[in-house]
Protein backbone atom coordinates (compact mmCIF):
# COMPACT_ATOMS: atom_id res chain seq x y z
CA UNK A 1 55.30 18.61 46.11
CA UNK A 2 55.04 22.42 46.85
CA UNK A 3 58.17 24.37 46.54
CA UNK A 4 59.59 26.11 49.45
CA UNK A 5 58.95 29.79 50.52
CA UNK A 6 61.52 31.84 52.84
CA UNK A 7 58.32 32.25 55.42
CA UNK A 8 58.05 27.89 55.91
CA UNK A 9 60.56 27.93 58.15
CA UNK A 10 58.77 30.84 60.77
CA UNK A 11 57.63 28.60 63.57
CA UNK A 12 54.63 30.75 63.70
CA UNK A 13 53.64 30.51 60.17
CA UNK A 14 53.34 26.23 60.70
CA UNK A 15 51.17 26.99 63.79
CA UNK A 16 49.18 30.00 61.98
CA UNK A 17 48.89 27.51 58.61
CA UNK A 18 47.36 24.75 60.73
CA UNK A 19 44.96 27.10 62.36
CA UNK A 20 43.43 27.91 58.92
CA UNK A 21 43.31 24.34 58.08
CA UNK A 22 41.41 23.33 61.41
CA UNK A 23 39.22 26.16 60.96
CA UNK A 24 38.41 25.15 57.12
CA UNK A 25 37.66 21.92 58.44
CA UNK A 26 35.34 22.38 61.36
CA UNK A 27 33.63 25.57 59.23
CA UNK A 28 32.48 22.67 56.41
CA UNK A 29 29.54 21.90 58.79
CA UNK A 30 28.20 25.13 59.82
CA UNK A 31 24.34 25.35 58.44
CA UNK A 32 24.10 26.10 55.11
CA UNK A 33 22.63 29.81 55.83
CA UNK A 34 25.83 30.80 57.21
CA UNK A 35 27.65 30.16 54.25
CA UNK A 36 27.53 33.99 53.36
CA UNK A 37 28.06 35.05 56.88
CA UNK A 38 29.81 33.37 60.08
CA UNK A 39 31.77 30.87 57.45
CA UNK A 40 32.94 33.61 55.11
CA UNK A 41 33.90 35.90 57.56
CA UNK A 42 35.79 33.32 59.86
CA UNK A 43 37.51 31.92 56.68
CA UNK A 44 38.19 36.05 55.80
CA UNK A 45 39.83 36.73 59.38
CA UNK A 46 42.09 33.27 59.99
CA UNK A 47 43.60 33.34 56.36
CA UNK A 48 44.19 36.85 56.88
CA UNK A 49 46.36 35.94 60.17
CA UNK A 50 48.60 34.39 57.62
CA UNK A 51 48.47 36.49 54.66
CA UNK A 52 49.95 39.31 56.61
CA UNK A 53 52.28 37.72 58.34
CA UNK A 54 53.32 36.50 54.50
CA UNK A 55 53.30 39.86 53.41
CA UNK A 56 55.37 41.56 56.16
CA UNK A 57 57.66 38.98 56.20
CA UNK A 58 58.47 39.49 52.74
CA UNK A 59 58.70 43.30 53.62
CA UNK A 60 62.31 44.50 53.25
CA UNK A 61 61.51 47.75 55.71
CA UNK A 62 60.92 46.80 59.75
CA UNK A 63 58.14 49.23 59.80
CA UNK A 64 56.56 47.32 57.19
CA UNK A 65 56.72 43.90 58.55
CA UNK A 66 55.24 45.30 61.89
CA UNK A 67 52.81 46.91 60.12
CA UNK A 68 51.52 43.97 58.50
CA UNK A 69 52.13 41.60 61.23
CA UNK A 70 50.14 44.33 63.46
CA UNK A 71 47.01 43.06 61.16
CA UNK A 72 47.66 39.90 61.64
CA UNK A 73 47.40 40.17 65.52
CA UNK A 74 43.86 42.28 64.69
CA UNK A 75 42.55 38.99 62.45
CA UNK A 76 43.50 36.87 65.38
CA UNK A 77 41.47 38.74 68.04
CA UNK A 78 38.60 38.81 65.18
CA UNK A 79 39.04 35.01 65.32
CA UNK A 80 38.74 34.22 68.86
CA UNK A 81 35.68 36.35 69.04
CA UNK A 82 34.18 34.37 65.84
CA UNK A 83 35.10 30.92 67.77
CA UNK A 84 33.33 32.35 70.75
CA UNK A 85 29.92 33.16 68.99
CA UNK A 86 30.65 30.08 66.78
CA UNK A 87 30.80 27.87 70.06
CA UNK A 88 27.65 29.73 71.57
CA UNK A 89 25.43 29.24 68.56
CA UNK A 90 26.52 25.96 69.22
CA UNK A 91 28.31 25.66 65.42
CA UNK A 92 31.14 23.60 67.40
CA UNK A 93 31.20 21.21 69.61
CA UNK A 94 33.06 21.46 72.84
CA UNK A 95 36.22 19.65 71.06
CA UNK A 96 36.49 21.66 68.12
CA UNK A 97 36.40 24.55 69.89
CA UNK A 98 39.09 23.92 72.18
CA UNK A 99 41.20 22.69 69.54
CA UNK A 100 40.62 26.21 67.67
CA UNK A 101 41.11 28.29 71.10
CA UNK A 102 44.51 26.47 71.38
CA UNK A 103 45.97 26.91 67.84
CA UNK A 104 44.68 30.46 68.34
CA UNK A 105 46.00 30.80 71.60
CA UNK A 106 49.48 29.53 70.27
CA UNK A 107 49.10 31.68 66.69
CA UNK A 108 49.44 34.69 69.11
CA UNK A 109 52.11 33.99 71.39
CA UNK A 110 53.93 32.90 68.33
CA UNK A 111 52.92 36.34 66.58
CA UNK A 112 54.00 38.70 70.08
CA UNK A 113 57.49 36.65 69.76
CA UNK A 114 57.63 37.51 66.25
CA UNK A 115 57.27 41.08 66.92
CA UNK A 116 59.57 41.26 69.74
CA UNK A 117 61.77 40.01 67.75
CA UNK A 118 61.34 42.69 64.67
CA UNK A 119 61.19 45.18 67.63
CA UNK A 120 64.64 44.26 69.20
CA UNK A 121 66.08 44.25 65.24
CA UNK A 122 64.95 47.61 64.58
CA UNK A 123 66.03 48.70 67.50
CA UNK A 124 69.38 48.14 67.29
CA UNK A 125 69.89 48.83 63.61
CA UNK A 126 68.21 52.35 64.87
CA UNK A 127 70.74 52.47 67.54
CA UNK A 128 73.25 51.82 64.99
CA UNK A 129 72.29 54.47 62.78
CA UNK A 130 72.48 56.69 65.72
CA UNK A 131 75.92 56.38 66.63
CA UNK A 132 76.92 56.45 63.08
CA UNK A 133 75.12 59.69 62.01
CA UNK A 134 75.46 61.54 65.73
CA UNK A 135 77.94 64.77 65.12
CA UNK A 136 81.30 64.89 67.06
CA UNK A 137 81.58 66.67 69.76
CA UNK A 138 83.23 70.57 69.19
């Protein structure tokens, strides 16, 4: 049994986790020569979705979190492209590659709610600060 991390229960991070599985899986039967390429980089960008999301959610600074989560959203756009040449080189089948444009398509909506979220935090521990630090009036 695996022991539980603060990030297991981000809704995003389930959704994100599953995409890397799903892509593991249908990668296993690209052609052999791809090994080095297409399956290495694919592997590269979707565990990279979640690494950063891991990292910046372990951040203790907003900036940081965004900052990492920022890559996150880059890996994912690297992803969908990699499904689409995937799909045309005809790597997946029709199935697989709707199941991988939905868990995509679902990693990033989860991801832009995750940064609104950070966004509306910062903002109002900046607006905080602001009305805590401005001067008095003369």
């Amino acid at each position: 049994m695996r022991k539980y991390q603060p990030y297991h229960s981000l809704v995003v991070w389930r959704v994100a986790h599953e995409f890397v599985l799903e892509s593991y899986k249908c990668t296993e039967k690209f052609p052999r020569q791809e090994i080095f390429g297409l399956v290495s980089q694919f592997r590269r960008a979707v565990v990279s979705i979640v690494t950063n999301l891991v990292e910046g959610h372990g951040r203790r600074g907003k900036k940081e979190c965004l900052f990492f989560t920022s890559i996150s959203v880059g890996s994912l756009r690297e992803c969908n492209y990699l499904i689409e040449l995937s799909s045309d080189l005809k790597f997946l089948t029709p199935e697989e590659t709707e199941k991988l444009q939905d868990l995509s398509a679902r990693t990033g909506y989860l991801l832009n709610q995750y940064i609104e979220g950070v966004k509306k935090r910062e903002d109002k521990n900046n607006d905080q600060n602001h009305t805590k630090s401005a001067p008095s009036a003369p």
